[in-house]
N, C-alpha and C. Protein backbone atom coordinates (compact mmCIF):
# COMPACT_ATOMS: atom_id res chain seq x y z
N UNK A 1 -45.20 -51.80 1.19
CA UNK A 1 -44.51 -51.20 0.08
C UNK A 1 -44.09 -49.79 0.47
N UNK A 2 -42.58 -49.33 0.46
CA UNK A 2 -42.67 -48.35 0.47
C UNK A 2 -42.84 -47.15 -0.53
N UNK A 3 -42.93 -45.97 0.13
CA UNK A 3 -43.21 -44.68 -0.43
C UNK A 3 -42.95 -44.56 -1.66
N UNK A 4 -42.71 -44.06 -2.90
CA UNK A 4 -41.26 -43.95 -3.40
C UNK A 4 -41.31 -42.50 -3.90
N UNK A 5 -42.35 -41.74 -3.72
CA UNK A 5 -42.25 -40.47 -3.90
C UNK A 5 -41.60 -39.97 -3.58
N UNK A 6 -40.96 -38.31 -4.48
CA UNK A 6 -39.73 -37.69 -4.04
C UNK A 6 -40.05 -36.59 -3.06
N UNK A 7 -39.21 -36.61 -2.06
CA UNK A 7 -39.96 -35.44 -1.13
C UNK A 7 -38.88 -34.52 -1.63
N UNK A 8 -39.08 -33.40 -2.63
CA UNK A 8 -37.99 -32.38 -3.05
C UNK A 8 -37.76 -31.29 -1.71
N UNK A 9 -38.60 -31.16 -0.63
CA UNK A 9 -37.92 -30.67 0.36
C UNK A 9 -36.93 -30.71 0.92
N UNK A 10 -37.19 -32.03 1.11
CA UNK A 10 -35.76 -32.67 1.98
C UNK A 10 -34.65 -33.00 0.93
N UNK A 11 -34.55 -33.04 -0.31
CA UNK A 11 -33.76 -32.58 -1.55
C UNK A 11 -33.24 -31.32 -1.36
N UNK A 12 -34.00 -30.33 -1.56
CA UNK A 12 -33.77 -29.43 -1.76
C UNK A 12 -32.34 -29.05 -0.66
N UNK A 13 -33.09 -29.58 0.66
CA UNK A 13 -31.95 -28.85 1.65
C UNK A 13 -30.53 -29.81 2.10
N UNK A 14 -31.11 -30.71 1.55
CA UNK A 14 -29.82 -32.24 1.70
C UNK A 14 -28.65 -31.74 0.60
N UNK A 15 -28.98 -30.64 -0.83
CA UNK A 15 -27.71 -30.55 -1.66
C UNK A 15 -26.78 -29.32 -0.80
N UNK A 16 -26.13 -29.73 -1.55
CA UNK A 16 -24.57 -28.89 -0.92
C UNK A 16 -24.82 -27.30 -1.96
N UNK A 17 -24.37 -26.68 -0.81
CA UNK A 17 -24.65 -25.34 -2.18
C UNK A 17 -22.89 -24.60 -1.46
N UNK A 18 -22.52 -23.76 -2.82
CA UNK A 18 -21.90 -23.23 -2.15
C UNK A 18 -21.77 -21.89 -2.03
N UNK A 19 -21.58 -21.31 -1.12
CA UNK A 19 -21.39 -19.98 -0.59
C UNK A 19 -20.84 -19.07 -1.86
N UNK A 20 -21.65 -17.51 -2.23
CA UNK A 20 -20.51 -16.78 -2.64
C UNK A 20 -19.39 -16.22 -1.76
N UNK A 21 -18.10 -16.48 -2.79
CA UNK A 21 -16.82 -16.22 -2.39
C UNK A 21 -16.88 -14.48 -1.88
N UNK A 22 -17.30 -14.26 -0.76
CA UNK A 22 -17.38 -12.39 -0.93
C UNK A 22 -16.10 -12.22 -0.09
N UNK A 23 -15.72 -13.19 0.33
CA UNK A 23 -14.07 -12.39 1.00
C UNK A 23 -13.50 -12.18 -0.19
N UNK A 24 -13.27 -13.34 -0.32
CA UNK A 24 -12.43 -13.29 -2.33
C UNK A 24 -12.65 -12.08 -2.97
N UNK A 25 -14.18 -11.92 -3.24
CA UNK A 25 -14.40 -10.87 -3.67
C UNK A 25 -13.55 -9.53 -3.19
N UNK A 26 -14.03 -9.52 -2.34
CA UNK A 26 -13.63 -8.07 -0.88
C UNK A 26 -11.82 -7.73 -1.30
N UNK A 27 -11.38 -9.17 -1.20
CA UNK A 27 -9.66 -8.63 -1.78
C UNK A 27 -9.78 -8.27 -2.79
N UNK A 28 -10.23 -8.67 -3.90
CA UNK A 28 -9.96 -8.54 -4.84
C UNK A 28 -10.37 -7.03 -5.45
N UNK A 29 -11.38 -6.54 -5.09
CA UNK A 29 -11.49 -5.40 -4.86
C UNK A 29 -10.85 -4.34 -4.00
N UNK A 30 -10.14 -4.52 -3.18
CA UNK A 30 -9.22 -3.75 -2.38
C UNK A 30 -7.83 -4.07 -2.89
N UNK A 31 -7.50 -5.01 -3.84
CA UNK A 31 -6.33 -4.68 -4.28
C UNK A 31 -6.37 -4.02 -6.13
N UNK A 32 -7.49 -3.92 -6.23
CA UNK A 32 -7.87 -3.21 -7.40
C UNK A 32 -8.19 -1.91 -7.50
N UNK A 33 -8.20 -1.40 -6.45
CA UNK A 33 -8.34 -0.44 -5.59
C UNK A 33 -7.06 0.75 -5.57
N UNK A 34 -5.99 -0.62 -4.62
CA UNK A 34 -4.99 -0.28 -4.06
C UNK A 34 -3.94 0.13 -5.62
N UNK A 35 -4.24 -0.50 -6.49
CA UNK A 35 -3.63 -0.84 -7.87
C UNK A 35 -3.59 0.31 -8.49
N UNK A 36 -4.93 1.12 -8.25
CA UNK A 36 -5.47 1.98 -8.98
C UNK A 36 -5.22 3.68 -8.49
N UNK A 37 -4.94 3.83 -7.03
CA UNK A 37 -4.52 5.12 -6.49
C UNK A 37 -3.22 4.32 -5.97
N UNK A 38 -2.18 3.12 -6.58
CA UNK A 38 -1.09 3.70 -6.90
C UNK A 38 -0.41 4.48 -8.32
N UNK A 39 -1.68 3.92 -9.31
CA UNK A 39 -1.37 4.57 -10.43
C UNK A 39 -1.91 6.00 -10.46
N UNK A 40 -2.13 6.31 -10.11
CA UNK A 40 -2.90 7.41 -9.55
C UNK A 40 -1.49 8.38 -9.14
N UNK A 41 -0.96 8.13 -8.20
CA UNK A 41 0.22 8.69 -7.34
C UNK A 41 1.44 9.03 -8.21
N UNK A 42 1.61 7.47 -9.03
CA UNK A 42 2.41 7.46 -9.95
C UNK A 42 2.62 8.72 -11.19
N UNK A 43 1.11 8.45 -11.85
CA UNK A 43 0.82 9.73 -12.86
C UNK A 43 0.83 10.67 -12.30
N UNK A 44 0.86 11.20 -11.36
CA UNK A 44 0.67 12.81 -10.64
C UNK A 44 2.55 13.15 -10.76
N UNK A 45 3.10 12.04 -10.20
CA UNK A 45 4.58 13.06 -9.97
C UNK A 45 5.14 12.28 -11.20
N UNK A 46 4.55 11.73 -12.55
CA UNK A 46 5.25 11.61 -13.32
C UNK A 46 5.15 13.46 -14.23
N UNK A 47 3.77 13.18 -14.54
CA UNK A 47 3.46 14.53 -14.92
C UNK A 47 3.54 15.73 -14.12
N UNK A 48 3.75 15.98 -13.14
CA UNK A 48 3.90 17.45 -11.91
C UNK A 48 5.78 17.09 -12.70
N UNK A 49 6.20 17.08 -12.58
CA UNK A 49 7.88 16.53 -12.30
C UNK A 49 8.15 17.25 -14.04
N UNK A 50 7.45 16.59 -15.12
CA UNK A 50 7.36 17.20 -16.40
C UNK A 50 6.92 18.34 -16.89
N UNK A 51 5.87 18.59 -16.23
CA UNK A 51 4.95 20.09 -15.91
C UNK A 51 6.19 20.98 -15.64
N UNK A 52 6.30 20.95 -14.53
CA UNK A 52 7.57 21.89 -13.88
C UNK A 52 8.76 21.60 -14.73
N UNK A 53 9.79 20.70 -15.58
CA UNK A 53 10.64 20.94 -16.09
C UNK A 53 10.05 21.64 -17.32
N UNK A 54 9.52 21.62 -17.71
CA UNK A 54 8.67 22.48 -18.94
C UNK A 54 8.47 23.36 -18.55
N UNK A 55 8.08 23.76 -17.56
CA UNK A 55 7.92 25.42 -17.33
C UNK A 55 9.31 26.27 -16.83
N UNK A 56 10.07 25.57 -16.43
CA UNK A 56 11.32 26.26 -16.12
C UNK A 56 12.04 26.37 -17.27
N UNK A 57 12.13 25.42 -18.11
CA UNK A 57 12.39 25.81 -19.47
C UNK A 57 11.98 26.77 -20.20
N UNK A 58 10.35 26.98 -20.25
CA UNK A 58 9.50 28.21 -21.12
C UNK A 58 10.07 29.38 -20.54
N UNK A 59 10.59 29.49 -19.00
CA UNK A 59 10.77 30.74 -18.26
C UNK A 59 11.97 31.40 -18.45
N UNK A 60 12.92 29.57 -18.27
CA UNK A 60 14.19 30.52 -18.22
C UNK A 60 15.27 30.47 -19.39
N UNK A 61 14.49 30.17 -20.55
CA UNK A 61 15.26 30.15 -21.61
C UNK A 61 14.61 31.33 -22.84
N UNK A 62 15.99 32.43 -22.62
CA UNK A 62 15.67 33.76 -23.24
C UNK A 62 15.42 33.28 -24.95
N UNK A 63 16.26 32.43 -25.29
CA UNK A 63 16.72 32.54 -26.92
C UNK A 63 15.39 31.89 -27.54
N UNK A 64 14.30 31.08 -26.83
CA UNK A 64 13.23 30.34 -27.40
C UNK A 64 12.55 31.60 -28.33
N UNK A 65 12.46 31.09 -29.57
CA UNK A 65 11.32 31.93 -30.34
C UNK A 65 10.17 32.04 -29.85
N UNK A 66 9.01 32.82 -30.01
CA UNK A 66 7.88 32.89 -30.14
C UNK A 66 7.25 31.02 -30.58
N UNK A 67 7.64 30.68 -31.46
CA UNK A 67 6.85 29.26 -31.98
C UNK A 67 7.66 28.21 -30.84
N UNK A 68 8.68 27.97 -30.26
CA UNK A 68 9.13 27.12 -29.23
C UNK A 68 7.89 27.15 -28.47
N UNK A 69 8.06 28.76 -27.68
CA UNK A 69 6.85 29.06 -26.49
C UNK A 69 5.87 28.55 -26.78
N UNK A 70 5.04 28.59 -28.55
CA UNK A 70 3.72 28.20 -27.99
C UNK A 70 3.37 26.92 -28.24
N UNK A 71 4.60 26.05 -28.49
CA UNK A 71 4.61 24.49 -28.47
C UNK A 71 4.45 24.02 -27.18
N UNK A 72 5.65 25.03 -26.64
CA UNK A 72 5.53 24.53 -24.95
C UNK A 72 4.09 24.74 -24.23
N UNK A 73 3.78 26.17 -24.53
CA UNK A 73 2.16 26.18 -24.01
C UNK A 73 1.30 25.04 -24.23
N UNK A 74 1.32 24.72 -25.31
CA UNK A 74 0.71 23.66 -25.98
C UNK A 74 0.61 22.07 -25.28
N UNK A 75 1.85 21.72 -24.86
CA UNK A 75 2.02 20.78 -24.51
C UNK A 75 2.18 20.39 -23.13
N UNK A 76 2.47 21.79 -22.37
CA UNK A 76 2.15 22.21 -21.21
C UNK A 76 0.69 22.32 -20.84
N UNK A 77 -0.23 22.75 -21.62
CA UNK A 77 -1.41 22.53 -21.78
C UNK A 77 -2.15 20.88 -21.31
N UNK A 78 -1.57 20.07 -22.48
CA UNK A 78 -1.77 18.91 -22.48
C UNK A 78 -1.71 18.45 -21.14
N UNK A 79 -0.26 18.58 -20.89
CA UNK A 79 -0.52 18.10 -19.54
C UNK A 79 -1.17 18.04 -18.24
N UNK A 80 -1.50 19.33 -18.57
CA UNK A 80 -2.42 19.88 -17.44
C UNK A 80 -3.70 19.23 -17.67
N UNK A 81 -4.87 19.02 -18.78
CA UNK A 81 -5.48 18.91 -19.04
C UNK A 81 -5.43 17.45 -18.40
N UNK A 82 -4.36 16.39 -18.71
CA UNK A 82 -4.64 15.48 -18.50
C UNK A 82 -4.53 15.02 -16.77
N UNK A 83 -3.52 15.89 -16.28
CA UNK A 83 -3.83 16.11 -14.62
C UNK A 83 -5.18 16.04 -14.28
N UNK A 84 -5.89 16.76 -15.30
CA UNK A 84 -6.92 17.27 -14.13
C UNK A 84 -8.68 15.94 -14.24
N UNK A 85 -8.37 15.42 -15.87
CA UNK A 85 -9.11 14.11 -16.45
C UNK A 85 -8.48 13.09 -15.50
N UNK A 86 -7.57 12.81 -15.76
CA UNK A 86 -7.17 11.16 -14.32
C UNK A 86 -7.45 11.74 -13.26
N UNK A 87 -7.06 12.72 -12.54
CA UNK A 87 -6.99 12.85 -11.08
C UNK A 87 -8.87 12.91 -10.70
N UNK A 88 -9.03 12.91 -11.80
CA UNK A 88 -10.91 13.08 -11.74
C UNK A 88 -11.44 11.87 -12.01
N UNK A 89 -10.72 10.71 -12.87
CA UNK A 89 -11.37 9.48 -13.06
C UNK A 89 -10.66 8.71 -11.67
N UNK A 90 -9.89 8.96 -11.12
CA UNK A 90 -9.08 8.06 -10.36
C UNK A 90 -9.90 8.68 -8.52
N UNK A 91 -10.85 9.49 -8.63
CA UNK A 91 -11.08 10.15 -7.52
C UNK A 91 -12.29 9.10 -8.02
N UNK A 92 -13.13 8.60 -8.52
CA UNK A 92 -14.36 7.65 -8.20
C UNK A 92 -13.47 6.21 -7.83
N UNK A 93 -12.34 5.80 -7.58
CA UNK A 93 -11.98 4.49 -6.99
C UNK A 93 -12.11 4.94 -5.35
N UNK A 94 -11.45 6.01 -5.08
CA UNK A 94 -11.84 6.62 -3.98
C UNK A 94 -13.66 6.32 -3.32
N UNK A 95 -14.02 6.42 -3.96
CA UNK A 95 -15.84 6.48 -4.08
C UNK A 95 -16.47 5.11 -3.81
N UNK A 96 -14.88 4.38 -4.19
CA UNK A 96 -15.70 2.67 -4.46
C UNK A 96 -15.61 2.25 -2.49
N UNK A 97 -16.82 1.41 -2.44
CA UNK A 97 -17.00 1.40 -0.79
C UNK A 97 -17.46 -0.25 -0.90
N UNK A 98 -16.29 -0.71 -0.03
CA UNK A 98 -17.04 -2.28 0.24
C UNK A 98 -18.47 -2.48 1.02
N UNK A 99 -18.65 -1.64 1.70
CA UNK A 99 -19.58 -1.84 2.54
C UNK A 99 -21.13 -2.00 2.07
N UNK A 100 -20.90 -1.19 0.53
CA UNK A 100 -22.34 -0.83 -0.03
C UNK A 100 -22.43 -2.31 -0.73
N UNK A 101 -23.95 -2.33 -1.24
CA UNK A 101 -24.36 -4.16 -1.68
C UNK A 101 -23.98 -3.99 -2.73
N UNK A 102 -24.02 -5.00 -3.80
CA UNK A 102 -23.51 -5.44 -4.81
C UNK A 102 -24.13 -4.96 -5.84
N UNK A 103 -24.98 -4.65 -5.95
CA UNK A 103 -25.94 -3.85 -6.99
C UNK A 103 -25.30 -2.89 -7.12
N UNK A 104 -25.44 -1.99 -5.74
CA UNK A 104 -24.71 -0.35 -5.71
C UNK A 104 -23.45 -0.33 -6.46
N UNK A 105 -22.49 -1.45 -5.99
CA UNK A 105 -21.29 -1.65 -6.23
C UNK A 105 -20.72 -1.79 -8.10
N UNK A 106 -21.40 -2.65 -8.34
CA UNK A 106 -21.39 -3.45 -9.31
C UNK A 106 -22.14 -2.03 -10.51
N UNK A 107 -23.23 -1.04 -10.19
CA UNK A 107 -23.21 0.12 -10.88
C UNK A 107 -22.22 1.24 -10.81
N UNK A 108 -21.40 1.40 -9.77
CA UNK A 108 -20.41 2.11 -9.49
C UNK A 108 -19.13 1.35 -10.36
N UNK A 109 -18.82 0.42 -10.86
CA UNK A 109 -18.28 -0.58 -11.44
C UNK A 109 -18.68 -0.06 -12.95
N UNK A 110 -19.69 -0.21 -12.86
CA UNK A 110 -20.34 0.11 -14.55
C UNK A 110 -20.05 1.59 -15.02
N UNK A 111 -20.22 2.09 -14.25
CA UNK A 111 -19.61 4.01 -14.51
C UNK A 111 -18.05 4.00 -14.21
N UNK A 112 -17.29 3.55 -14.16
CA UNK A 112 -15.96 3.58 -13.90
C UNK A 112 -15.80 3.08 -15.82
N UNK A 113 -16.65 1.90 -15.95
CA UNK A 113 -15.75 1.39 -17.23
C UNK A 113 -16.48 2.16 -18.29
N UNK A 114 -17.24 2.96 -18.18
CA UNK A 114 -18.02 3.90 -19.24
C UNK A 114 -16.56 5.20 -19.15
N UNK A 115 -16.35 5.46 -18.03
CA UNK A 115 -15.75 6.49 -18.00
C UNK A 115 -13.72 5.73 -18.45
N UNK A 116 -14.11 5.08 -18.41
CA UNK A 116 -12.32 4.62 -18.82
C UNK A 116 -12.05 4.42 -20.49
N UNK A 117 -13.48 3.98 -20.69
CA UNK A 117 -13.35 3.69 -22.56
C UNK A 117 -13.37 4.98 -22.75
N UNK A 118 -14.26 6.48 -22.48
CA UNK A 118 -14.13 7.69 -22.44
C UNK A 118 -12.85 8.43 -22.68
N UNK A 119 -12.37 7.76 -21.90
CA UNK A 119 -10.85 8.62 -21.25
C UNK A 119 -10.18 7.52 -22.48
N UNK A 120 -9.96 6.05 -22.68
CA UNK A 120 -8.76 5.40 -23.14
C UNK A 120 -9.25 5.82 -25.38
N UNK A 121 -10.67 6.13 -25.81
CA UNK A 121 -10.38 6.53 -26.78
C UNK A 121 -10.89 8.17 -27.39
N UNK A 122 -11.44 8.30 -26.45
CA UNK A 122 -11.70 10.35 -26.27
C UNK A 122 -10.42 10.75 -26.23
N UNK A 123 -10.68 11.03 -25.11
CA UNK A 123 -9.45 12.07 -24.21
C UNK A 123 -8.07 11.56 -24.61
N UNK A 124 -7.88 10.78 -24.88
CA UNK A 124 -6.91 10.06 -25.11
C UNK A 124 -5.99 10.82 -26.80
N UNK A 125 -7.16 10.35 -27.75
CA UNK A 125 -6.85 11.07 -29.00
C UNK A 125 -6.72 12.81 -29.17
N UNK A 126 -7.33 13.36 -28.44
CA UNK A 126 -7.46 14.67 -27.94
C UNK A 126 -5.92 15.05 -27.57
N UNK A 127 -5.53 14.33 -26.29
CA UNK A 127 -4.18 14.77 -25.58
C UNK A 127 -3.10 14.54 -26.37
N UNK A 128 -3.07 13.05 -27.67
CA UNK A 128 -2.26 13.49 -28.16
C UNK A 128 -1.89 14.27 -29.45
N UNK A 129 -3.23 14.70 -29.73
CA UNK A 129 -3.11 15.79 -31.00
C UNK A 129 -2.95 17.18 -30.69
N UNK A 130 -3.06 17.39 -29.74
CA UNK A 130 -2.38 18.83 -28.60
C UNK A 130 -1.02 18.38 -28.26
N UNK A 131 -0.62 17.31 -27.71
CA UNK A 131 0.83 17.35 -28.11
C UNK A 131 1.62 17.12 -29.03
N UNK A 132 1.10 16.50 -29.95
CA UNK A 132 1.52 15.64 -31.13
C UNK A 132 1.70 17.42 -31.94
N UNK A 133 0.76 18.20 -32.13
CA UNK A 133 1.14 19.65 -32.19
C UNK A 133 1.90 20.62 -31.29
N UNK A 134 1.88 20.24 -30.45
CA UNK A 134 2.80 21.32 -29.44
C UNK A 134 4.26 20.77 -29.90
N UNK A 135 4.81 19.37 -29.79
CA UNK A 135 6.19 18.94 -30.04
C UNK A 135 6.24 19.55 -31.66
N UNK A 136 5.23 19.79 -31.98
CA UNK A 136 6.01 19.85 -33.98
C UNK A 136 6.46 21.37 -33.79
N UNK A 137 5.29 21.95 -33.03
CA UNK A 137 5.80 23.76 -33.01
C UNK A 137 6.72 24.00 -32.17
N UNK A 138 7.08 23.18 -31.13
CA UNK A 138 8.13 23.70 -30.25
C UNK A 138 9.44 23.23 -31.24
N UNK A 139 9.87 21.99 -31.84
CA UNK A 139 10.97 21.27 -32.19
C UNK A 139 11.20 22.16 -33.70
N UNK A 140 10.24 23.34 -33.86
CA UNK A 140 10.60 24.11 -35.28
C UNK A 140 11.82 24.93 -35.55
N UNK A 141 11.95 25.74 -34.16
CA UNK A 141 13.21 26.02 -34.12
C UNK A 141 14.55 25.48 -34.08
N UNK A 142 14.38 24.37 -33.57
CA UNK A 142 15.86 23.50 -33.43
C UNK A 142 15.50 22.97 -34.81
N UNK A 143 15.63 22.57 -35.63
CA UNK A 143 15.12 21.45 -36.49
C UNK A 143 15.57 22.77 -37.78
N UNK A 144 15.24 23.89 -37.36
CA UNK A 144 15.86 25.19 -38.51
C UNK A 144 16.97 25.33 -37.99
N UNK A 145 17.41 25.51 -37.19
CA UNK A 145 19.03 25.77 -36.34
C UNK A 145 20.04 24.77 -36.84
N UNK A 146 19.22 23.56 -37.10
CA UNK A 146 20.24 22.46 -37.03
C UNK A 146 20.07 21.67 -38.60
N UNK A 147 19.52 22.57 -39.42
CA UNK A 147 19.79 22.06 -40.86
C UNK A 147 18.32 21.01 -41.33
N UNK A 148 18.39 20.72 -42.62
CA UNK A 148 17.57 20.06 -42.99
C UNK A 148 17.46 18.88 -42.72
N UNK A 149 18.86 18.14 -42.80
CA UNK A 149 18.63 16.78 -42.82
C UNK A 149 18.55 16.40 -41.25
N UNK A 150 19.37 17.26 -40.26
CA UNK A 150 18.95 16.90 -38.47
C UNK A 150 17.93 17.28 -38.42
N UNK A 151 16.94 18.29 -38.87
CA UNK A 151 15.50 18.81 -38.60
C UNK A 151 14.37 17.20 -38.98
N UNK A 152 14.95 16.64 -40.36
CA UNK A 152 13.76 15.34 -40.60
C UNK A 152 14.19 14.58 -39.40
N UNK A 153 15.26 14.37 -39.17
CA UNK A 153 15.71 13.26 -38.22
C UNK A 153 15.23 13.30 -37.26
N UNK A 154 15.27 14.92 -36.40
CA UNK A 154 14.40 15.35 -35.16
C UNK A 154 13.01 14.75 -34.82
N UNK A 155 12.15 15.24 -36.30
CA UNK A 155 11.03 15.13 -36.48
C UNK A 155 11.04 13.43 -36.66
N UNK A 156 11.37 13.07 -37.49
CA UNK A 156 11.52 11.31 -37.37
C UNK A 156 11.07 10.57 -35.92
N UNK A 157 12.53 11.18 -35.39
CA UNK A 157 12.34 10.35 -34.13
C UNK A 157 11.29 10.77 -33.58
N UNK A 158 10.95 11.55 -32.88
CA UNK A 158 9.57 12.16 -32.54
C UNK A 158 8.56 11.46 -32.45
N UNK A 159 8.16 11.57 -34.17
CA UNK A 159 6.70 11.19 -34.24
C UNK A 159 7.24 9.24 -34.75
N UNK A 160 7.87 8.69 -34.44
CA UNK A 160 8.20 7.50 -34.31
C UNK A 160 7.93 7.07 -33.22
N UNK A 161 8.50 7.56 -32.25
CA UNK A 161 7.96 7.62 -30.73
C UNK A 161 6.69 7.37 -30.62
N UNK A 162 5.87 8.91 -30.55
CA UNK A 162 4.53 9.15 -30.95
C UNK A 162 3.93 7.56 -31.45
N UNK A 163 3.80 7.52 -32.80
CA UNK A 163 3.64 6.60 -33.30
C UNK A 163 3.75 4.90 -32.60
N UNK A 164 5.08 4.61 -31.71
CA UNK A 164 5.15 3.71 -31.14
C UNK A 164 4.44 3.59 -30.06
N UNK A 165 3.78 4.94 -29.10
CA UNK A 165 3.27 4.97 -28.25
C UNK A 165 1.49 4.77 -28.55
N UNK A 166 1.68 5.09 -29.41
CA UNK A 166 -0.28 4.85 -30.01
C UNK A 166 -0.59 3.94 -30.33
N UNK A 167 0.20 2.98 -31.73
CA UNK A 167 0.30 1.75 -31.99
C UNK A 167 0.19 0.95 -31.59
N UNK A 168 1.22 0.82 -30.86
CA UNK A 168 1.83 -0.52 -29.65
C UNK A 168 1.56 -0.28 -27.98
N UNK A 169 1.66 0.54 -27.39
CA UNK A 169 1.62 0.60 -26.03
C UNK A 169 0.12 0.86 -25.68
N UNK A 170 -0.27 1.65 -26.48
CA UNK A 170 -1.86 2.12 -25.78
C UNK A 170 -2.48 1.03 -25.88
N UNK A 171 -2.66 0.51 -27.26
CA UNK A 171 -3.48 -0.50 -27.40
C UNK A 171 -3.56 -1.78 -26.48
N UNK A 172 -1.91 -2.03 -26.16
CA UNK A 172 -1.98 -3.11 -24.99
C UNK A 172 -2.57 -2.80 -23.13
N UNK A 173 -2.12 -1.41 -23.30
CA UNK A 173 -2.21 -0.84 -22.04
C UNK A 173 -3.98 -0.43 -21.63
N UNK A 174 -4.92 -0.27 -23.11
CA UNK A 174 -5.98 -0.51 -23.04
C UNK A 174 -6.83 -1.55 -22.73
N UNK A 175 -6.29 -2.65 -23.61
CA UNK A 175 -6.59 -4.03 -23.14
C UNK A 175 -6.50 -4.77 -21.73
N UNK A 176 -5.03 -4.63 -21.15
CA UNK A 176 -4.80 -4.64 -20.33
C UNK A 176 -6.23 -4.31 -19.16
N UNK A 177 -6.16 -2.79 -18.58
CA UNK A 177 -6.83 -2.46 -18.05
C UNK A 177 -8.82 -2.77 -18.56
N UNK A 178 -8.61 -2.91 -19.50
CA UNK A 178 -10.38 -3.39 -19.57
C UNK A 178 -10.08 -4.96 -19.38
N UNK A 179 -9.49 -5.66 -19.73
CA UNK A 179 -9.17 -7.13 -18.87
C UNK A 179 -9.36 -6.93 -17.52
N UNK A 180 -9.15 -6.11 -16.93
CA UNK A 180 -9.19 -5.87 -15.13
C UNK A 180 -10.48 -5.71 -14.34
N UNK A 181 -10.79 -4.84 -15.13
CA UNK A 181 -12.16 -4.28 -14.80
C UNK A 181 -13.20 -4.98 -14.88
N UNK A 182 -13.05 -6.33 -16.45
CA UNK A 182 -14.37 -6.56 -16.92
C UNK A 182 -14.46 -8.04 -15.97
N UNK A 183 -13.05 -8.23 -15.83
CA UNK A 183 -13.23 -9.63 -14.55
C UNK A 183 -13.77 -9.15 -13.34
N UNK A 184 -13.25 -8.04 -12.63
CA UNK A 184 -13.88 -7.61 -11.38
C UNK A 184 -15.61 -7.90 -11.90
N UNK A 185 -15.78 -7.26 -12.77
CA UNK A 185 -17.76 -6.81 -12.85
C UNK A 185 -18.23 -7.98 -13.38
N UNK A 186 -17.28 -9.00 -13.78
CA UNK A 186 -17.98 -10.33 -14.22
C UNK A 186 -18.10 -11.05 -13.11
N UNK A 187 -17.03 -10.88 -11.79
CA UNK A 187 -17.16 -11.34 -10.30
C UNK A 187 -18.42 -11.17 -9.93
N UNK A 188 -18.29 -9.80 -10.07
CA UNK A 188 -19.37 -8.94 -9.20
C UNK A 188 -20.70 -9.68 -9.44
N UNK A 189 -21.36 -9.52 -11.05
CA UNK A 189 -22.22 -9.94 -11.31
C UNK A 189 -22.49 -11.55 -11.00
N UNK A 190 -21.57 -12.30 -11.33
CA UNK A 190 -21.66 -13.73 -11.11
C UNK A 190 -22.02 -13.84 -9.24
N UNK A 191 -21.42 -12.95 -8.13
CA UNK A 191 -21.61 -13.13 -6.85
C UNK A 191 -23.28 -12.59 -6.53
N UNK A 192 -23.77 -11.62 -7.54
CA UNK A 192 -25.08 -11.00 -7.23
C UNK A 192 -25.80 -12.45 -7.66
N UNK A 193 -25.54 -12.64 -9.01
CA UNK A 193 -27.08 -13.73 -9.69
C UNK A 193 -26.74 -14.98 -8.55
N UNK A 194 -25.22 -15.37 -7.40
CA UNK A 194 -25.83 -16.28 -6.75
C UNK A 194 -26.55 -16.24 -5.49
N UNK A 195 -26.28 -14.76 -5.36
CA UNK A 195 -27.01 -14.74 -4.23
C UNK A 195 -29.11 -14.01 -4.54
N UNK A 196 -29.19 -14.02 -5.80
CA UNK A 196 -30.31 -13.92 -6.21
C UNK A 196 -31.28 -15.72 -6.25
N UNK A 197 -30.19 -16.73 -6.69
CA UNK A 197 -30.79 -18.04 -6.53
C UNK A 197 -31.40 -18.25 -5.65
């Protein structure tokens, strides 16, 4: 009669297992990467490019009132401020290193998306209530120059803009980017617990 006991050894090593995907991984992280200090590059000479037409304006335009100037400060401000918040969140992708293990990684992962919800509903509401005020004090003078009913219209369009940009764009552009992130760290994690099995 034979045996019929299970020898789970020879089970064990007879199933097929499969490998975590860490090349997969590895791109996918280097083009998330690559994604990320091009936006990076992008925001610098969108805002340097705006910075500087704003300041050549504050400089070389004699007739601006006092309240133009300190809209422009204002919003010139903003910008700066926000130069200096991205170029500071976008300097830890820099930081991100394939080489380190997945733990390391995957916490370096976790402080990126602490610091992006930070930035997408902090800093975010901050930058535009410094500009959202700088455009009302700078656009005071034209908006008196040019009568009552072009002054609402001014202001209209404006904070319509404004408005369209908070509403509609952030919110997708938020989503968006935490869609990105939370798949990378759901990779991440899913490649650690298999190589914990």
């Amino acid at each position: 009669m034979e045996n019929k006991e299970l020898d789970f050894a020879k089970l064990w090593h007879a199933q097929q297992t499969t490998e975590p995907d860490i090349k997969d991984l590895q791109l996918k992280i280097a083009k998330y990467k690559k994604e990320n200090v091009r936006k990076q590059i992008f925001a610098n000479i969108n805002l340097i490019l705006t910075l500087s037409v704003l300041i050549l304006i504050w400089v070389n335009l004699d007739q601006l009132e006092w309240s133009s100037k300190l809209g422009l400060s204002l919003i010139i401000l903003a910008i700066c401020i926000s130069l200096f918040k991205f170029n500071k969140f976008y300097r830890k992708f820099n930081k991100l290193d394939q080489g380190t293990d997945s733990n390391t990684y995957l916490q370096k992962l976790l402080q990126i998306q602490v610091e992006q919800k930070n930035i997408q509903h902090k800093f975010i509401n901050t930058y535009f209530i410094i500009l959202g005020i700088g455009l009302a004090i700078y656009l005071w003078q034209f908006a008196v120059l040019l009568g009552s009913m072009n002054g609402i219209m001014i202001y209209a369009a404006t904070f319509l803009w404004l408005g369209f940009v908070w509403f509609y764009l952030r919110p997708r552009i938020t989503k968006k980017q935490e869609a990105k992130l939370n798949a990378l760290i759901e990779q991440v994690q899913s490649q650690i617990n298999q190589v914990d099995i």
